[in-house]
N, C-alpha and C. Protein backbone atom coordinates (compact mmCIF):
# COMPACT_ATOMS: atom_id res chain seq x y z
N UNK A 1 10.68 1.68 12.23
CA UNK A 1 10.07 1.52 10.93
C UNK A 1 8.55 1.66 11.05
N UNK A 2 7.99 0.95 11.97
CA UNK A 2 6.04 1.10 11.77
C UNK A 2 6.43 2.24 12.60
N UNK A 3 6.75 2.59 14.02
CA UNK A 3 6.34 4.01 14.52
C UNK A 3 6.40 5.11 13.63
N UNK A 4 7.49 5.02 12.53
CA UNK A 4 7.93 6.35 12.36
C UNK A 4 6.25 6.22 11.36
N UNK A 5 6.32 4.71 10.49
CA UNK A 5 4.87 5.19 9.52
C UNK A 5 3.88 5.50 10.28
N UNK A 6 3.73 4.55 11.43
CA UNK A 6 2.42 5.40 11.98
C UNK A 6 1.95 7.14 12.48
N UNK A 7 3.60 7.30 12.73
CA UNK A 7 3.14 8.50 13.47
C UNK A 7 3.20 9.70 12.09
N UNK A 8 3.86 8.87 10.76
CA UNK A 8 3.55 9.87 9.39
C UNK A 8 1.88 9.98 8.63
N UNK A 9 1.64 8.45 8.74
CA UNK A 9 0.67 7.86 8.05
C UNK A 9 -0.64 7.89 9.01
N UNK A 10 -0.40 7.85 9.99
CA UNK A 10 -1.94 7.40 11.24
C UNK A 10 -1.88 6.14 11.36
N UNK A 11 -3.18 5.97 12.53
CA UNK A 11 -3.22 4.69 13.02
C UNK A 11 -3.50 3.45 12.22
N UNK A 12 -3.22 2.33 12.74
CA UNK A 12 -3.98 1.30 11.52
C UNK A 12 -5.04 0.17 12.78
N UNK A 13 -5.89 -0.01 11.26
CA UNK A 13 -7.07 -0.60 12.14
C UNK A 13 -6.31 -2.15 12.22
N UNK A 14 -7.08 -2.96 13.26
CA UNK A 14 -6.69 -4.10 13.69
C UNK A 14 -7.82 -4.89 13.52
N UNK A 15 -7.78 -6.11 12.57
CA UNK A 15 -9.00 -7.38 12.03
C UNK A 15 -9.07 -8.04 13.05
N UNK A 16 -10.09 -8.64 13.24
CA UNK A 16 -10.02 -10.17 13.00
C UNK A 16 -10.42 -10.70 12.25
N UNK A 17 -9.96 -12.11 12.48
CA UNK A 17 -10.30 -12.72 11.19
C UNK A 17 -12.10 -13.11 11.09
N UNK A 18 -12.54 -12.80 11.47
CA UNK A 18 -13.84 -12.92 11.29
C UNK A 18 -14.70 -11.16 10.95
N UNK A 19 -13.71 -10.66 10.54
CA UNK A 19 -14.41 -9.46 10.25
C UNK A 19 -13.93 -9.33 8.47
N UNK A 20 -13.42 -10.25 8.02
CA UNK A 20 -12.05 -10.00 7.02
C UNK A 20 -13.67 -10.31 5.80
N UNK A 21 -13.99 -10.22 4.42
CA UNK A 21 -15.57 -10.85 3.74
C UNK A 21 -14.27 -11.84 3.10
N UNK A 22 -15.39 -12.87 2.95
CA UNK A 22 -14.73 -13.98 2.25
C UNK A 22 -14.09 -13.72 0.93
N UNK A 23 -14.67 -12.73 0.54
CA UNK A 23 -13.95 -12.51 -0.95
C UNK A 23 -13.22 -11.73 -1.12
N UNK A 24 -12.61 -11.04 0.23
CA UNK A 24 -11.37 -10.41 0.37
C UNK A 24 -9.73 -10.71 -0.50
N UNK A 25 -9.29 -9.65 -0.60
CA UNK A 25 -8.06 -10.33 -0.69
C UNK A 25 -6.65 -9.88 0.39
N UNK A 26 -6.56 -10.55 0.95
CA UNK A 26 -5.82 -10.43 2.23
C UNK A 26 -4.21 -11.39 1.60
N UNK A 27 -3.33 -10.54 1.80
CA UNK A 27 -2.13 -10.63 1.47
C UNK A 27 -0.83 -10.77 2.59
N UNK A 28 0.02 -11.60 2.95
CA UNK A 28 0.75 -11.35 3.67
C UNK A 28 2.08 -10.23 3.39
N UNK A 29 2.94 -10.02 4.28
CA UNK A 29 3.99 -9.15 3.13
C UNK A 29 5.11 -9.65 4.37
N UNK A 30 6.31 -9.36 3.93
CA UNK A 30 7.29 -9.63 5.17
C UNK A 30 9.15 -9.67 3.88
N UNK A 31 9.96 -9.86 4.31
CA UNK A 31 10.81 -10.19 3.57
C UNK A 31 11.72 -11.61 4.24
N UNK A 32 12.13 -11.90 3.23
CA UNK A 32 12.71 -13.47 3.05
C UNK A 32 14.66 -13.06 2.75
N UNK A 33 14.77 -13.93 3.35
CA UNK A 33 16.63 -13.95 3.58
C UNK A 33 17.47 -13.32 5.09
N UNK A 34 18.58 -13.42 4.69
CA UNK A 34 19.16 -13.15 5.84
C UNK A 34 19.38 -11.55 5.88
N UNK A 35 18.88 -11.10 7.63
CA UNK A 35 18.96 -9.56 7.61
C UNK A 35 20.00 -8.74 7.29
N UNK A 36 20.80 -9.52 7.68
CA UNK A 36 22.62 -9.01 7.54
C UNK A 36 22.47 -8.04 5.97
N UNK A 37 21.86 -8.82 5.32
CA UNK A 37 21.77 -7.92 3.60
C UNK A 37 20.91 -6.51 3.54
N UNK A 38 20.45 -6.58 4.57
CA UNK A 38 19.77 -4.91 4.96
C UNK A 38 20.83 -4.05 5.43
N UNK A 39 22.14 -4.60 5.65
CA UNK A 39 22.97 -3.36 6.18
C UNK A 39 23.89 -3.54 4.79
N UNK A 40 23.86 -4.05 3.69
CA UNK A 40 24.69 -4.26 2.92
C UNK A 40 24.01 -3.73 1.54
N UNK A 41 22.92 -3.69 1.50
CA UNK A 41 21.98 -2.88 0.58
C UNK A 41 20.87 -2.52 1.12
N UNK A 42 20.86 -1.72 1.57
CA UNK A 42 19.78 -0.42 2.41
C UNK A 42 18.91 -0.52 1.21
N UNK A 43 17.39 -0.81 1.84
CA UNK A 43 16.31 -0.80 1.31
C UNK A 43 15.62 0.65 1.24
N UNK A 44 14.87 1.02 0.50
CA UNK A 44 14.43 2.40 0.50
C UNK A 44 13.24 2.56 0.75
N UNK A 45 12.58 1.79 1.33
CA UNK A 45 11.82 1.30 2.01
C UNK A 45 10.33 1.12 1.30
N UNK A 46 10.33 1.48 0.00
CA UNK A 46 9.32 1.27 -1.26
C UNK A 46 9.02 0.14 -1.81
N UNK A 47 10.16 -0.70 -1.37
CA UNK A 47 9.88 -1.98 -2.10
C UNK A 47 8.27 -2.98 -1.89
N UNK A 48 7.86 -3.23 -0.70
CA UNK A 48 6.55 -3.64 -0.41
C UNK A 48 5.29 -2.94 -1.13
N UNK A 49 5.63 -1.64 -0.91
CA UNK A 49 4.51 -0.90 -1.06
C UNK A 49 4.08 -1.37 -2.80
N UNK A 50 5.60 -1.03 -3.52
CA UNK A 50 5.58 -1.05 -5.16
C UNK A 50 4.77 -2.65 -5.33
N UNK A 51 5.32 -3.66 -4.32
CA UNK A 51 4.81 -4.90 -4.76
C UNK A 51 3.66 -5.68 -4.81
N UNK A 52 3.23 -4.48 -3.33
CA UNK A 52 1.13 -4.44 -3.27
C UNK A 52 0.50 -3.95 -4.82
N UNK A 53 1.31 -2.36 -4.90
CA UNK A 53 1.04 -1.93 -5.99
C UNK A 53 0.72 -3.37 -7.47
N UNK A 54 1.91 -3.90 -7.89
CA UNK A 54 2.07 -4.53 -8.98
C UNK A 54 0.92 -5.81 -8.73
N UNK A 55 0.76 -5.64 -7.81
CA UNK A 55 -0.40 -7.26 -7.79
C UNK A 55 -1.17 -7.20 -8.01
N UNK A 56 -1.68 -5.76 -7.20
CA UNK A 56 -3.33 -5.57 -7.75
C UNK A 56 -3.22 -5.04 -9.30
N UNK A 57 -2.35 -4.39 -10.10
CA UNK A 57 -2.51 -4.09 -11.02
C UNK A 57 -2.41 -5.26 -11.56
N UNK A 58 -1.51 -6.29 -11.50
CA UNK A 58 -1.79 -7.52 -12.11
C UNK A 58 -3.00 -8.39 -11.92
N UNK A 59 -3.49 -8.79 -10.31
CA UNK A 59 -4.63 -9.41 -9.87
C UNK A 59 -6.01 -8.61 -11.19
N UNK A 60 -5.85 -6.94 -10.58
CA UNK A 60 -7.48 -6.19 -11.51
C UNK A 60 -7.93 -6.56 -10.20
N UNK A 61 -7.21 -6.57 -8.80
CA UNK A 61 -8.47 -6.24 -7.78
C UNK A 61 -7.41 -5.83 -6.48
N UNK A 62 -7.85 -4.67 -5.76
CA UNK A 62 -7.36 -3.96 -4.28
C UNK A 62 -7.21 -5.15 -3.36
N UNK A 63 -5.97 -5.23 -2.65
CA UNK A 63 -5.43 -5.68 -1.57
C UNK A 63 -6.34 -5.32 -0.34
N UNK A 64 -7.20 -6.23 0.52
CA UNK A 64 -7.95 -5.93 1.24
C UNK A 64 -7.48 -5.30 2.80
N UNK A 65 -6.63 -6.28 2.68
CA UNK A 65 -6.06 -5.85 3.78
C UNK A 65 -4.23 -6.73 3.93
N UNK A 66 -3.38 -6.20 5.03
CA UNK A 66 -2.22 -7.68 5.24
C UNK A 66 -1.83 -8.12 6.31
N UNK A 67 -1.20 -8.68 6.80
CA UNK A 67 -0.94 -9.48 8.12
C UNK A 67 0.65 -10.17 7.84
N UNK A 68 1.30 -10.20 9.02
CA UNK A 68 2.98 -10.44 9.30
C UNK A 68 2.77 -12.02 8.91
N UNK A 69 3.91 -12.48 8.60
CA UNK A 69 4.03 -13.85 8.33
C UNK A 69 4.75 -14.23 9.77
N UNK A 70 5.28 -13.77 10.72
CA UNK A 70 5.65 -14.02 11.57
C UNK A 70 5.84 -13.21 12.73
N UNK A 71 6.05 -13.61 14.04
CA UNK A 71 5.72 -12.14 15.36
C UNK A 71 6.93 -11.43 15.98
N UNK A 72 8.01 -11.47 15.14
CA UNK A 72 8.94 -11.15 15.80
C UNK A 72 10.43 -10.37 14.46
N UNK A 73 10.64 -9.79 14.58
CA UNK A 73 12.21 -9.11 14.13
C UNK A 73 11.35 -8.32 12.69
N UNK A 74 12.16 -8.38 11.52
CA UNK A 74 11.39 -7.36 10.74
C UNK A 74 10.43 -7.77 9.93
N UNK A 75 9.59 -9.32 9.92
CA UNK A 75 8.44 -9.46 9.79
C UNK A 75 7.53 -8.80 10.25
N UNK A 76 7.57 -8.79 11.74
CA UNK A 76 6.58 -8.21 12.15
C UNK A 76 6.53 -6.47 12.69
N UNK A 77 7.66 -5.71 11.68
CA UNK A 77 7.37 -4.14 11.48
C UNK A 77 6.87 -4.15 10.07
N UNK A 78 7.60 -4.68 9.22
CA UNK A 78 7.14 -4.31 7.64
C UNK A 78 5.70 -4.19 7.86
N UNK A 79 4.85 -5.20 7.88
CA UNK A 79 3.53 -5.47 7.72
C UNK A 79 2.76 -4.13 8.71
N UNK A 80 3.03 -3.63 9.66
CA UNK A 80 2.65 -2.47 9.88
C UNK A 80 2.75 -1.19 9.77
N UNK A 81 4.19 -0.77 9.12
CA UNK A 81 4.85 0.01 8.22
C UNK A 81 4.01 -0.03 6.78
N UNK A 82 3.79 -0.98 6.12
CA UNK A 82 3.50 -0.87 4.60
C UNK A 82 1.37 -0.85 4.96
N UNK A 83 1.46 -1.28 6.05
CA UNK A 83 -0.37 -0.97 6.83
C UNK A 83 -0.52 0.73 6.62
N UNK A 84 0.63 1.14 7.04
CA UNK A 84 -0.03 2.48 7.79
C UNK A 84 0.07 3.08 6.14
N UNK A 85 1.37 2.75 5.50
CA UNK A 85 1.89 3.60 4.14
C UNK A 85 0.47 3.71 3.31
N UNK A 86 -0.49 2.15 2.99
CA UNK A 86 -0.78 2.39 2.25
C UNK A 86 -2.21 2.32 2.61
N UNK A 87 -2.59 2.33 3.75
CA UNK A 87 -4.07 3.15 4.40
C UNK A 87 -5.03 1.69 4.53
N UNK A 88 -4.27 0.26 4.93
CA UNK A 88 -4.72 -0.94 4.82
C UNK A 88 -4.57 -1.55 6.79
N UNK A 89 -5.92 -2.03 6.75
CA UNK A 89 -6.10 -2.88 8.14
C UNK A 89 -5.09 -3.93 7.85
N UNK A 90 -4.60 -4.72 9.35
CA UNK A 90 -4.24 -5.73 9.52
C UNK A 90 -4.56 -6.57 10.44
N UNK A 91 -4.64 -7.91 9.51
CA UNK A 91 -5.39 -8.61 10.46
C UNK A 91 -4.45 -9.98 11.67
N UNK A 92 -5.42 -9.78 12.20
CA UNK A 92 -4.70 -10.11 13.36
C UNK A 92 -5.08 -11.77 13.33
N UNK A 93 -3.79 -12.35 13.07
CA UNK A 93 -3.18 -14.11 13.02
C UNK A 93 -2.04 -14.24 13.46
N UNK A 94 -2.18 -15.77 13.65
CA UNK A 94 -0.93 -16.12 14.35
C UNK A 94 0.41 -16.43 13.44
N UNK A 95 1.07 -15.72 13.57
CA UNK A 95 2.57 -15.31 12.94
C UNK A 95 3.48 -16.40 13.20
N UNK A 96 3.27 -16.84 14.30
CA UNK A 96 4.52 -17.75 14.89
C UNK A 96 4.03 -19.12 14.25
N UNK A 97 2.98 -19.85 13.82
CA UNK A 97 2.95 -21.25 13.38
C UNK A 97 3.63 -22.03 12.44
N UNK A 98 4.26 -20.45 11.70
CA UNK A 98 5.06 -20.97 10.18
C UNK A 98 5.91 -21.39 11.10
N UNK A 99 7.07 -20.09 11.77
CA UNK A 99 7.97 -20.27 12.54
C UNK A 99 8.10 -21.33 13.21
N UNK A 100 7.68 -21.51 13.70
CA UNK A 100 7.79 -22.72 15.38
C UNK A 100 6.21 -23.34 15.45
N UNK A 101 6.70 -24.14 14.53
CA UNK A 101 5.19 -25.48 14.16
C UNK A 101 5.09 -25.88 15.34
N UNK A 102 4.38 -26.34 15.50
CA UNK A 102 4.08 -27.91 16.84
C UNK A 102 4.50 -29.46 16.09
């Protein structure tokens, strides 16, 4: 999923969070539920992109950049897949804290 966008779309730049301006708007993206429903309704893989789309048209301001909600399975392709699609840095945080608190 991100190779194939990257190698359609190009590279994507990599943040940190200290490069991000405070008045950014930095968005996470990822999907919620069990994966099993990806082989049971095949996504077409537009859905993220349409939903960056609808925010900023709702927000009235560009998505600065996004970052994985978590570091592992298809959290952490979407967010570089829908990076490369829609020509947006990601910034680089820690994914796993939601996951596996302390």
């Amino acid at each position: 999923m991100a190779l194939q966008a990257i190698e359609e779309f190009g590279p994507i730049p990599l943040l940190s969070v200290d490069e991000v301006p405070e008045d950014a708007l930095v968005v996470s993206s990822g999907m919620m539920g069990a994966p099993t429903v990806l082989v049971e309704k095949i996504p077409s893989g537009h859905e993220a992109k349409v939903a960056f789309q609808t925010l900023e048209k709702y927000l009235g301001k560009k998505v600065f950049a996004t970052f994985p909600i978590e570091a592992g399975g298809v959290n952490s392709m979407l967010p570089l897949a829908l990076a490369a699609q829609l020509g947006l840095p990601v910034v680089d945080v820690d994914g796993m804290g939601r996951a596996f608190p302390e």
